[in-house]
Protein backbone atom coordinates (compact mmCIF):
# COMPACT_ATOMS: atom_id res chain seq x y z
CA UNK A 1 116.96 103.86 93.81
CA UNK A 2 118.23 100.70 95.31
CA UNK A 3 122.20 100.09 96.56
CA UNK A 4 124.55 101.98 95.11
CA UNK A 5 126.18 98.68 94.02
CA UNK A 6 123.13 98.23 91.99
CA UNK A 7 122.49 102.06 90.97
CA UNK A 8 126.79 101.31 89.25
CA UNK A 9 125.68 98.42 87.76
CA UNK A 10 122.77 99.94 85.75
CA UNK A 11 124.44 102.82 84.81
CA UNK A 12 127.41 101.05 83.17
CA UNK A 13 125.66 98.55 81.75
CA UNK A 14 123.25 101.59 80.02
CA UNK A 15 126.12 103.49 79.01
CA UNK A 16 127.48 100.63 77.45
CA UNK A 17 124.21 99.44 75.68
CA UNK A 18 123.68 103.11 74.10
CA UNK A 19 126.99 103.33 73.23
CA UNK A 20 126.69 99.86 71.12
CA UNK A 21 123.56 100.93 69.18
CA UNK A 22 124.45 104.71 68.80
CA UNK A 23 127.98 105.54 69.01
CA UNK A 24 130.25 106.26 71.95
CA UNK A 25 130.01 109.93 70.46
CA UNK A 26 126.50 110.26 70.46
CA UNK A 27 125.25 108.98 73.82
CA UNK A 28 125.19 111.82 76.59
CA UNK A 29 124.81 111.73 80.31
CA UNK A 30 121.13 113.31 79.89
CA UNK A 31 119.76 110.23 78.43
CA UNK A 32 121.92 107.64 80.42
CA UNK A 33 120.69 108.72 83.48
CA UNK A 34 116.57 108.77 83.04
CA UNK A 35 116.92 105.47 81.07
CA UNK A 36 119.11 103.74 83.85
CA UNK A 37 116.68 105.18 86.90
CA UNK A 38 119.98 107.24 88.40
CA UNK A 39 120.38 110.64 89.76
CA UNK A 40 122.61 112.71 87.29
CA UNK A 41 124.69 113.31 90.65
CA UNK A 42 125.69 109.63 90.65
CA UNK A 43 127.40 109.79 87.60
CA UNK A 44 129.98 112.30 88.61
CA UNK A 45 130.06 110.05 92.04
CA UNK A 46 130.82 106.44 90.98
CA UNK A 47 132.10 107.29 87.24
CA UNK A 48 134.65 110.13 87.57
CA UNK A 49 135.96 108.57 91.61
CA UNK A 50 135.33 104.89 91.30
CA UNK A 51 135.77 104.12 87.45
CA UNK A 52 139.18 102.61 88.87
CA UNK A 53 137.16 99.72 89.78
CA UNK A 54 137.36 96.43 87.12
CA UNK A 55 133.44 95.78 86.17
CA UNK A 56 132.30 92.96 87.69
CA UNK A 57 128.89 90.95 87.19
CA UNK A 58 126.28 91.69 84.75
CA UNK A 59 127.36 95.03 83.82
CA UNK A 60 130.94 93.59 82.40
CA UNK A 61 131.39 92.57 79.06
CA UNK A 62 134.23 91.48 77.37
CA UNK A 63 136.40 93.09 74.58
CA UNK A 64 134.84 90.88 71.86
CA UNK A 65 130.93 91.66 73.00
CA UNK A 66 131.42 95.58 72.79
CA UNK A 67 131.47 97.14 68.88
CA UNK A 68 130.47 99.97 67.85
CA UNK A 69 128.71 100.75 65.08
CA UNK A 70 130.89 103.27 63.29
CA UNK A 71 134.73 102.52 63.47
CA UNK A 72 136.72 105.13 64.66
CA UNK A 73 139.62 105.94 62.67
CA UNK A 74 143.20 106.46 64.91
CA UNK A 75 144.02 109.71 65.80
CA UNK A 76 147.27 110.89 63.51
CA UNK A 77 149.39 112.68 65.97
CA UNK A 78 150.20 116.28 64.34
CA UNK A 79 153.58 117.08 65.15
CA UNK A 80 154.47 120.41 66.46
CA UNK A 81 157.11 122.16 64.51
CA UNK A 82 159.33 124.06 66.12
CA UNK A 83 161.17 127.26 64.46
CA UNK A 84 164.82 127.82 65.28
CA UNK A 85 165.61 130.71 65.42
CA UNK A 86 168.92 131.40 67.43
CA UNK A 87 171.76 128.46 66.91
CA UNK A 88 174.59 128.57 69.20
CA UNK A 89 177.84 125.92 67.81
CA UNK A 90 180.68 124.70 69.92
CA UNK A 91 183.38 124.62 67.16
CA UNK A 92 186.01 122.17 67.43
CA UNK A 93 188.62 120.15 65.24
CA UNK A 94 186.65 116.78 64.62
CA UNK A 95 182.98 116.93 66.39
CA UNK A 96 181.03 119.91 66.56
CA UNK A 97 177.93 120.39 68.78
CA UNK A 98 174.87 122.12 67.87
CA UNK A 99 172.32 123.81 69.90
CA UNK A 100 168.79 125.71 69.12
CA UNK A 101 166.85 128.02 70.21
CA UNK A 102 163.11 129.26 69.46
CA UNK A 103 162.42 132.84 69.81
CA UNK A 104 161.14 132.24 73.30
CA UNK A 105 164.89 131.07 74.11
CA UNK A 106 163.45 127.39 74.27
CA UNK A 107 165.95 124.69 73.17
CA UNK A 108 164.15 122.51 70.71
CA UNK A 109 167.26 121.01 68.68
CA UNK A 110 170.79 119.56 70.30
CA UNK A 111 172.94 117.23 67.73
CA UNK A 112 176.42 116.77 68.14
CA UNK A 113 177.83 116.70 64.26
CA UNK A 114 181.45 115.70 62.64
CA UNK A 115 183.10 117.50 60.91
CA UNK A 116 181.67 116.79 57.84
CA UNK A 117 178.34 116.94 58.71
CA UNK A 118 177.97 120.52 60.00
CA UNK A 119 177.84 122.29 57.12
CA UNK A 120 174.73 120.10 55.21
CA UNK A 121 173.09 120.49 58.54
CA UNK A 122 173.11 124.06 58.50
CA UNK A 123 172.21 124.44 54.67
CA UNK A 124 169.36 123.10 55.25
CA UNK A 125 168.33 125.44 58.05
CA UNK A 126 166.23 128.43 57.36
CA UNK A 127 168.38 131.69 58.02
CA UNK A 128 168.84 131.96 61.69
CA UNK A 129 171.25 133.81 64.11
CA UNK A 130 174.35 131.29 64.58
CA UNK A 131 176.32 132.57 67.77
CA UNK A 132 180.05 130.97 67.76
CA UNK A 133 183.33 132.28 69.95
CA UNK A 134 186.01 133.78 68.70
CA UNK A 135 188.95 132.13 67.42
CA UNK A 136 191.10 131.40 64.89
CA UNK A 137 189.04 129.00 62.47
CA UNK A 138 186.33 131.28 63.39
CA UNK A 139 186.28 133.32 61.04
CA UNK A 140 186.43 130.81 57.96
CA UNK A 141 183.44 128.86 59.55
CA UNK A 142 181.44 132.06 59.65
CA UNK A 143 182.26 132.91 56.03
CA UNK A 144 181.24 129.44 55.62
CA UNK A 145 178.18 130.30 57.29
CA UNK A 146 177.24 133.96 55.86
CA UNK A 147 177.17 132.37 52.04
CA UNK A 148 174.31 129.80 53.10
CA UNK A 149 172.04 133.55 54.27
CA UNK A 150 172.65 133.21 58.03
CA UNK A 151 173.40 135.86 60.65
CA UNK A 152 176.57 135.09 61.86
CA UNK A 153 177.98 136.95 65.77
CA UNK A 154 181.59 135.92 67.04
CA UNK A 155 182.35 136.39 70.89
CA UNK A 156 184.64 136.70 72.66
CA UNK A 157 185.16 133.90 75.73
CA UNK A 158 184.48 135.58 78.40
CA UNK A 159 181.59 137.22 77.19
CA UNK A 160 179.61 133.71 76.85
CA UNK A 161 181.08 132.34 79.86
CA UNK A 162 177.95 133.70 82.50
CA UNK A 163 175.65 132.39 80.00
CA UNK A 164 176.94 128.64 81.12
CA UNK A 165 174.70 127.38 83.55
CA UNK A 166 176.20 124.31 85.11
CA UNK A 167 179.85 122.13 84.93
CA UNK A 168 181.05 123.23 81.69
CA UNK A 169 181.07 120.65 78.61
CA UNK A 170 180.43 121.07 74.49
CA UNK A 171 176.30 121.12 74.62
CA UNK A 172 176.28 123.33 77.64
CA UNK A 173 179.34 125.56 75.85
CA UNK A 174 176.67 125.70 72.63
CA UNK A 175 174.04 126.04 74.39
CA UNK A 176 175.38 129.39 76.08
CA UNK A 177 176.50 130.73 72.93
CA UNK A 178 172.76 130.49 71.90
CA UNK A 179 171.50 132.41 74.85
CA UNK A 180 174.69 134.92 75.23
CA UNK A 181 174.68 136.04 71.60
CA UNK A 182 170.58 137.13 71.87
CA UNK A 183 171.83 139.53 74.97
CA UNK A 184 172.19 142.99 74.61
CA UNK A 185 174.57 145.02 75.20
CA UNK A 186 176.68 142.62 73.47
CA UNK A 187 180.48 143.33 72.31
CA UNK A 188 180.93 141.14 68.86
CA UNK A 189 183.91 140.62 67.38
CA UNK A 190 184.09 141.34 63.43
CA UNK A 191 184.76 138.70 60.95
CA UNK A 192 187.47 138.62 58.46
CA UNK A 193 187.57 138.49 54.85
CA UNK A 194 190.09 136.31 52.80
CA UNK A 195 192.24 139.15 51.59
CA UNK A 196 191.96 140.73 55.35
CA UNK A 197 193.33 137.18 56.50
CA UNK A 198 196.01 137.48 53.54
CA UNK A 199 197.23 141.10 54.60
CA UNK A 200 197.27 139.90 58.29
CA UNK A 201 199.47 137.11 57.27
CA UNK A 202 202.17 139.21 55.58
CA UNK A 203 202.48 141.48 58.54
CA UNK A 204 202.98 138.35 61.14
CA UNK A 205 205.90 136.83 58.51
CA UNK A 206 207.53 140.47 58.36
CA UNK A 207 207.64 140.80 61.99
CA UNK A 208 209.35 136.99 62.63
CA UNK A 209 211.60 138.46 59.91
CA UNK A 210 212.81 141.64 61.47
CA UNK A 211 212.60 139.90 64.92
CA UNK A 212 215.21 137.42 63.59
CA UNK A 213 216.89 139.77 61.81
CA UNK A 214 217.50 142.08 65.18
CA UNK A 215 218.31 138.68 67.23
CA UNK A 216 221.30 137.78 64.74
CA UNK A 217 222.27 141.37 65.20
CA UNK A 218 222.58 141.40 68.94
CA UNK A 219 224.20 137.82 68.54
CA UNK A 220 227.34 139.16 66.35
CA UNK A 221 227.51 142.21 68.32
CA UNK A 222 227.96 140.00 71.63
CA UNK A 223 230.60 137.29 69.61
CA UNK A 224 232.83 140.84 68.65
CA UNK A 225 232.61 142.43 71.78
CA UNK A 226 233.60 139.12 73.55
């Protein structure tokens, strides 16, 4: 079989040659090997733990000496498309950040958004489960929300807080929402229509009213009994 220097040399230099007349596709290790005078084991020896090595000598050939006959279109990469479905939002005055989930609880989309630009993002969202806490503009944002088909859950604060893994910030704030509102047992708070919000509002300006009312009381009963 001669030096293994040699035995390297005729295999690549066979490879190579088939490859040029037939195809890098159709050449196979059962007809290099015969054709080269190499034991099959050498292949796996000198190709798959020494193809490290730059060719050198006869066996080399440069990039303009090796064509193949067919030319191989390039490979399109196909893009894997994820499927949200669990979207946790840090709500805020002027920038929003968004967080989503798969249904394996993988995060696969973070975007922090302005104001303006929350609500086109999530039109154009399939319907999904959108976990947000509970506050005051809450409720409008989930109404918001509920009209484009998505599930909307409001929490409480310190029912997402244990789902915030590290130093707390917006994207690791959404990004606990996501994972805290897909835990069961879960205590959601309900949202609010408009004429809920309306009745609500009456109530608060009657109680400043009678609250003021009782305080100028008290005050002209103290200036009489002075």
């Amino acid at each position: 079989m001669g030096r293994p220097g040699n035995a390297q040399s005729r295999l690549i230099a066979m490879a190579m040659a088939l490859m040029y007349v037939r195809g890098s596709t159709a050449v196979g290790v059962h007809e290099i090997c015969p054709q080269a005078g190499v034991y099959k084991g050498s292949v796996y020896h000198w190709v798959v733990m020494k193809w490290t090595r730059p060719l050198c000598g006869p066996a080399s050939m440069s990039q303009h000496d090796f064509k193949t006959s067919e030319t191989i279109p390039p490979q399109e990469a196909s893009p894997v498309k994820h499927h949200i479905s669990v979207l946790g939002i840090d709500i805020a005055k002027r920038v929003f950040h968004v967080v989503g989930m798969d249904e394996r609880g993988q995060i696969v989309l973070r975007k922090r958004l302005s104001r303006h630009d929350l609500m086109p993002c999530i039109a154009t969202l399939p319907p999904v489960l959108i976990g947000m806490e509970a506050c005051g503009g809450a409720h409008d944002w989930a109404r918001r929300f509920r009209a484009h088909g998505h599930e909307v859950k409001r929490m409480a604060p310190p029912c997402v807080k244990p789902s915030v893994t590290s130093n707390k910030n917006d994207m690791r704030d959404a990004a606990g929402l996501g994972e805290a509102v897909t835990r069961p047992p879960r205590r959601f708070v309900p949202t609010k229509a408009v004429d809920q919000h309306d009745i609500q509002a009456l109530h608060r300006v009657r109680e400043r009213l009678i609250g003021a009312r009782t305080a100028w009381v008290h005050e002209v009963h103290g200036l009489l009994n002075a």
